[in-house]
Protein backbone atom coordinates (compact mmCIF):
# COMPACT_ATOMS: atom_id res chain seq x y z
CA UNK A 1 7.18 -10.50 -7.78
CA UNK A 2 8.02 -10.08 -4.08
CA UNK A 3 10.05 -7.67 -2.45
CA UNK A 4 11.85 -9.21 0.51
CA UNK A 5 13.22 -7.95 2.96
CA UNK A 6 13.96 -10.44 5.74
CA UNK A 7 13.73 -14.05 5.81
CA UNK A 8 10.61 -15.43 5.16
CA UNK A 9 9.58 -18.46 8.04
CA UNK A 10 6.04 -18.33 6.49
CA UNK A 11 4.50 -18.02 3.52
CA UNK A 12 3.56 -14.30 2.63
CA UNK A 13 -0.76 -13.30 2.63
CA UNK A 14 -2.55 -11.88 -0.06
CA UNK A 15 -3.70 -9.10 1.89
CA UNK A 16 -7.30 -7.90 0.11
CA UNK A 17 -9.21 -5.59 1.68
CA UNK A 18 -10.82 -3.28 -0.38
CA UNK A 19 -11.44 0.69 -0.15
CA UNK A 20 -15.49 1.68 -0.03
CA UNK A 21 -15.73 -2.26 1.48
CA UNK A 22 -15.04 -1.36 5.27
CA UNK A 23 -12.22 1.10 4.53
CA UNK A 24 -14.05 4.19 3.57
CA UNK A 25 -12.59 6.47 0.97
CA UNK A 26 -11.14 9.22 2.94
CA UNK A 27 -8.48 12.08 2.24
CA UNK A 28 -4.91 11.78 3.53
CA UNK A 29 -6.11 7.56 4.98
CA UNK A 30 -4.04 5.73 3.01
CA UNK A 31 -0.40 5.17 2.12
CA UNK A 32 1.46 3.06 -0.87
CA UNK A 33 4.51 1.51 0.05
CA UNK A 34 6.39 1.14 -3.12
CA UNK A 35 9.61 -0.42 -4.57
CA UNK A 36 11.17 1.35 -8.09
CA UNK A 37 12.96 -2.41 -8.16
CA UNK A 38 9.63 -4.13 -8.19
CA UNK A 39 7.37 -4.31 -11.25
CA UNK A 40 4.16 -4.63 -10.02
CA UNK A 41 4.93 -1.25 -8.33
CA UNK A 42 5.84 0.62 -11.61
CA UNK A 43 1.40 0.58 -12.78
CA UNK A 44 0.61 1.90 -9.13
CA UNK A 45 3.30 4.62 -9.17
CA UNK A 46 1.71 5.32 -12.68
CA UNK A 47 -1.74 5.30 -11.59
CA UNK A 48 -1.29 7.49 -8.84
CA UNK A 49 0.27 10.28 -10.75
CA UNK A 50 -1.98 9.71 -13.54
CA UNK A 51 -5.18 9.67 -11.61
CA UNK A 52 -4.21 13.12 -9.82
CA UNK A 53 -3.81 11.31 -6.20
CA UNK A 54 -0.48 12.24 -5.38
CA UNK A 55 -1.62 15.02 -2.89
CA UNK A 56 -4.07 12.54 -1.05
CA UNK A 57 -2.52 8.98 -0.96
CA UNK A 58 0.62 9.20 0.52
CA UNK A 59 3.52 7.37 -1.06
CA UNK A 60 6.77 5.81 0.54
CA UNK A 61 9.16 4.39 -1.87
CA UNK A 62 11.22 1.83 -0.48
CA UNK A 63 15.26 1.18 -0.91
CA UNK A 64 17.28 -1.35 -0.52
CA UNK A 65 18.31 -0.72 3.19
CA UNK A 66 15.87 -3.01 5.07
CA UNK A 67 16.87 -1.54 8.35
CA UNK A 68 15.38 2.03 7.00
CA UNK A 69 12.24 3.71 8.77
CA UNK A 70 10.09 3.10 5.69
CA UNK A 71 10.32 -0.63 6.08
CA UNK A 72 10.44 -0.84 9.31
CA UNK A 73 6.44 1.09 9.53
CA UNK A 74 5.64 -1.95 6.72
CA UNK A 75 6.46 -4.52 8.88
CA UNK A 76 4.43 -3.20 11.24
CA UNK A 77 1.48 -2.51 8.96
CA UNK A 78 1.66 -6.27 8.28
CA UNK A 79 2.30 -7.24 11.39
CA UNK A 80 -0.86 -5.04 12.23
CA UNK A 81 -2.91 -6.89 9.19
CA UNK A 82 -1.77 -10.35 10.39
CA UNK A 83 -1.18 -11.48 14.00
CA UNK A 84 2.28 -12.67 14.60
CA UNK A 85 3.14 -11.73 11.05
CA UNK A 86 7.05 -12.66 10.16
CA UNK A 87 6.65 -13.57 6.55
CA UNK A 88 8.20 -11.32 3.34
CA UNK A 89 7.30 -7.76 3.05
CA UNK A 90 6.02 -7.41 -0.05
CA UNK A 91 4.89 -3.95 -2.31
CA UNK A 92 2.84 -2.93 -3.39
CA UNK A 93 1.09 -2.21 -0.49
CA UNK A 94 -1.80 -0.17 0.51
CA UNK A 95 -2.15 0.97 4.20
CA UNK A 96 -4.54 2.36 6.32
CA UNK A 97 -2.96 4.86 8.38
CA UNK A 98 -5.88 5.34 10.93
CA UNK A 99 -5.45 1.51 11.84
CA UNK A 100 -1.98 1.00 11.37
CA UNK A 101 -2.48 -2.25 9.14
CA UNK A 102 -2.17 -2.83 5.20
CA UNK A 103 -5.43 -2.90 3.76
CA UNK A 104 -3.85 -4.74 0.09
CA UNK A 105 -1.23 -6.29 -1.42
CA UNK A 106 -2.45 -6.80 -4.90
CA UNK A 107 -1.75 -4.98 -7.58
CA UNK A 108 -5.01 -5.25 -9.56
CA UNK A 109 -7.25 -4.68 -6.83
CA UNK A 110 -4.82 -1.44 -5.52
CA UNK A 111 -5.30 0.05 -9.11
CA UNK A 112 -9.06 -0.56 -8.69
CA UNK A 113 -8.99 1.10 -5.21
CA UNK A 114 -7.03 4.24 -6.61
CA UNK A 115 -9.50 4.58 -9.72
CA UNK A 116 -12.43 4.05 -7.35
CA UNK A 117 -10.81 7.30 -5.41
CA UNK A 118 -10.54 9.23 -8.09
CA UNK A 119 -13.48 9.04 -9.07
CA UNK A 120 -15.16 10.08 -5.47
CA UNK A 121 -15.78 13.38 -4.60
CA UNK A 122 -13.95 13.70 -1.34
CA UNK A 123 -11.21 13.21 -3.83
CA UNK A 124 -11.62 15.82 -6.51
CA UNK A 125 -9.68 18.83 -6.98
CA UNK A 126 -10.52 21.39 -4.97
CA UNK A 127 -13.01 19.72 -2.36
């Protein structure tokens, strides 16, 4: 299920880029754009508490205001992942803070990103 928050004018990507694959698994990188309205956000919210990441994956959680700042740095993120991007936002969404664009937008392969940072050792408590 999408989370929209303008009109769409094209049909949304499946963003999926994948951490270790030409995003390298790195501290502080990456942020989740969430939605508590959205479903497929609720398992990544659970997964990043779970798996210990809060303190290293940052984590936005969006309302319904789509003029707020956290939606306005997604649109940008997807604009940044997709030239001339001006279809739905949609969470989750993994982004890559060091190049501004979102890395994924699917759920299973975000989970699989988070469990493949947990289990790396730039990731583990108290390295």
């Amino acid at each position: 299920m999408s989370h929209t928050v303008l009109p769409r004018t094209a049909p949304a990507p499946e963003l999926r880029g994948r951490l270790g694959a030409g995003f390298s698994p790195v501290p502080h990188r990456y942020r989740l754009y969430l939605s508590s309205g959205c479903p497929r956000s609720l398992p990544v919210t659970a997964a990043l508490a779970e798996l210990g990441l809060g303190t290293s994956v940052a984590a936005t959680h969006l309302g319904p205001d789509p003029d707020a700042p956290g939606h306005t740095a997604l649109r940008l993120a997807y604009e940044a992942a997709g030239h001339h991007f001006d279809g739905d936002l949609t969470v989750p969404a993994l982004v890559d803070t060091w190049s501004g664009r979102v890395v994924s937008n699917n759920t299973p392969d975000i989970l699989d990103d988070l469990r493949f940072l947990a289990a790396h050792p730039a990731f583990r408590t108290g390295e």
